[in-house]
Protein backbone atom coordinates (compact mmCIF):
# COMPACT_ATOMS: atom_id res chain seq x y z
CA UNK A 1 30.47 -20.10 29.40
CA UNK A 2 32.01 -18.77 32.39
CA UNK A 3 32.64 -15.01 31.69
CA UNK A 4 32.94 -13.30 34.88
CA UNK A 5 36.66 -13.77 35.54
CA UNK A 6 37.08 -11.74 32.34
CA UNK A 7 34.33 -8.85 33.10
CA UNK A 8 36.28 -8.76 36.76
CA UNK A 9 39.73 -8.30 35.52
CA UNK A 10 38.63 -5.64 32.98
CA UNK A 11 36.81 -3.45 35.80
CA UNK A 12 39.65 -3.71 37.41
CA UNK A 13 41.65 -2.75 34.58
CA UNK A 14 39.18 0.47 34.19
CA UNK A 15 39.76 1.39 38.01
CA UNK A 16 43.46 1.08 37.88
CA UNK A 17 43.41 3.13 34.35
CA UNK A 18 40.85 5.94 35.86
CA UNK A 19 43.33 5.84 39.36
CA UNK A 20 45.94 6.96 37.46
CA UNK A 21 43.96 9.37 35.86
CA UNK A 22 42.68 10.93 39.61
CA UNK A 23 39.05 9.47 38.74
CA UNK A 24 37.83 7.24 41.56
CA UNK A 25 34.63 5.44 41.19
CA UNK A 26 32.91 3.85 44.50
CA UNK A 27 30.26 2.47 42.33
CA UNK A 28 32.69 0.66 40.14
CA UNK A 29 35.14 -0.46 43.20
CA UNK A 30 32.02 -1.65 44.96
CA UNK A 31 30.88 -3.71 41.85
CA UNK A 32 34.09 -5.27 41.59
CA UNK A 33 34.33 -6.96 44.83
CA UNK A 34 30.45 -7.77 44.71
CA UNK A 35 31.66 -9.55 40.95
CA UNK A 36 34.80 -11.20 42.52
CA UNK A 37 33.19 -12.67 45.54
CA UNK A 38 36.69 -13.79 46.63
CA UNK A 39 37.31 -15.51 43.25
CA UNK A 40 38.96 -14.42 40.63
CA UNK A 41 40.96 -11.73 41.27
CA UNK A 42 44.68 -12.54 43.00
CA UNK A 43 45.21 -11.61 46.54
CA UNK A 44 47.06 -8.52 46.20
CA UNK A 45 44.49 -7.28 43.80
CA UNK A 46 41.75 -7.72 46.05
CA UNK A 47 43.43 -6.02 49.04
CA UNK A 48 44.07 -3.23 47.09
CA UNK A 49 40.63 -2.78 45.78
CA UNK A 50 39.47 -2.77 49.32
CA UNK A 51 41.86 -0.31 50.48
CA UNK A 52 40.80 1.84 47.60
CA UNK A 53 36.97 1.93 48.52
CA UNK A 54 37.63 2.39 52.53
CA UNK A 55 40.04 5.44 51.65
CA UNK A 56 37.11 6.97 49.51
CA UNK A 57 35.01 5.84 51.89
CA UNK A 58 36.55 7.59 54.88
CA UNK A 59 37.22 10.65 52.68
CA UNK A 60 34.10 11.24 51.72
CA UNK A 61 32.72 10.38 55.19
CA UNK A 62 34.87 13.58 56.15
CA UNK A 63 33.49 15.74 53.11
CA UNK A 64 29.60 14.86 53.74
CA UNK A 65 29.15 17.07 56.83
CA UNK A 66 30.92 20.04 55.02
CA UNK A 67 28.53 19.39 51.93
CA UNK A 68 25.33 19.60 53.94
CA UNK A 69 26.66 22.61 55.55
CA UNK A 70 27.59 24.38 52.89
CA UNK A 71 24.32 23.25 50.68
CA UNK A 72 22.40 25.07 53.48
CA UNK A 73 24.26 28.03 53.72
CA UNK A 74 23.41 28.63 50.21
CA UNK A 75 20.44 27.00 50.02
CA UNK A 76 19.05 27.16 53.13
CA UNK A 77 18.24 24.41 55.62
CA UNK A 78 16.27 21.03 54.49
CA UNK A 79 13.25 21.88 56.63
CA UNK A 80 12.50 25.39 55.34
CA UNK A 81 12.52 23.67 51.83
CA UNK A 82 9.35 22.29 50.35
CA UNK A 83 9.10 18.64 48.65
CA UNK A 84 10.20 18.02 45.42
């Protein structure tokens, strides 16, 4: 019973649905091109799933540094912190 064409088109159902919604989800956008390995989703679907995860990737790519920094102005920094 070949099922994954089905579970593939209804994640990317979900992302397109949450998209609208302003939810992105690089978990989910990352599990649907590891579940479509080039397969079962059409062309344009695939190209925009991948433009979707290296937008959020860049994005948060540009948020990270201002996370850390503002974790340790409020925390303090990572070395004067003990181990959990």
């Amino acid at each position: 019973m070949n099922v994954m064409p089905t579970i593939v088109k209804a994640l990317d159902t979900a992302h397109q649905v949450w998209k609208l919604r302003g939810i992105q989800c690089r978990p989910l956008l990352a599990s649907i091109i590891r579940f479509d390995s080039s397969r079962h989703l059409s062309e344009a679907s695939r190209e925009r799933i991948e433009s979707d995860l290296a937008a959020f990737t860049l994005v948060f790519s540009r948020l990270l540094p201002c996370i850390v920094q503002a974790n340790e102005i409020f925390v303090g920094p990572a070395a004067n912190r003990g181990a959990c």
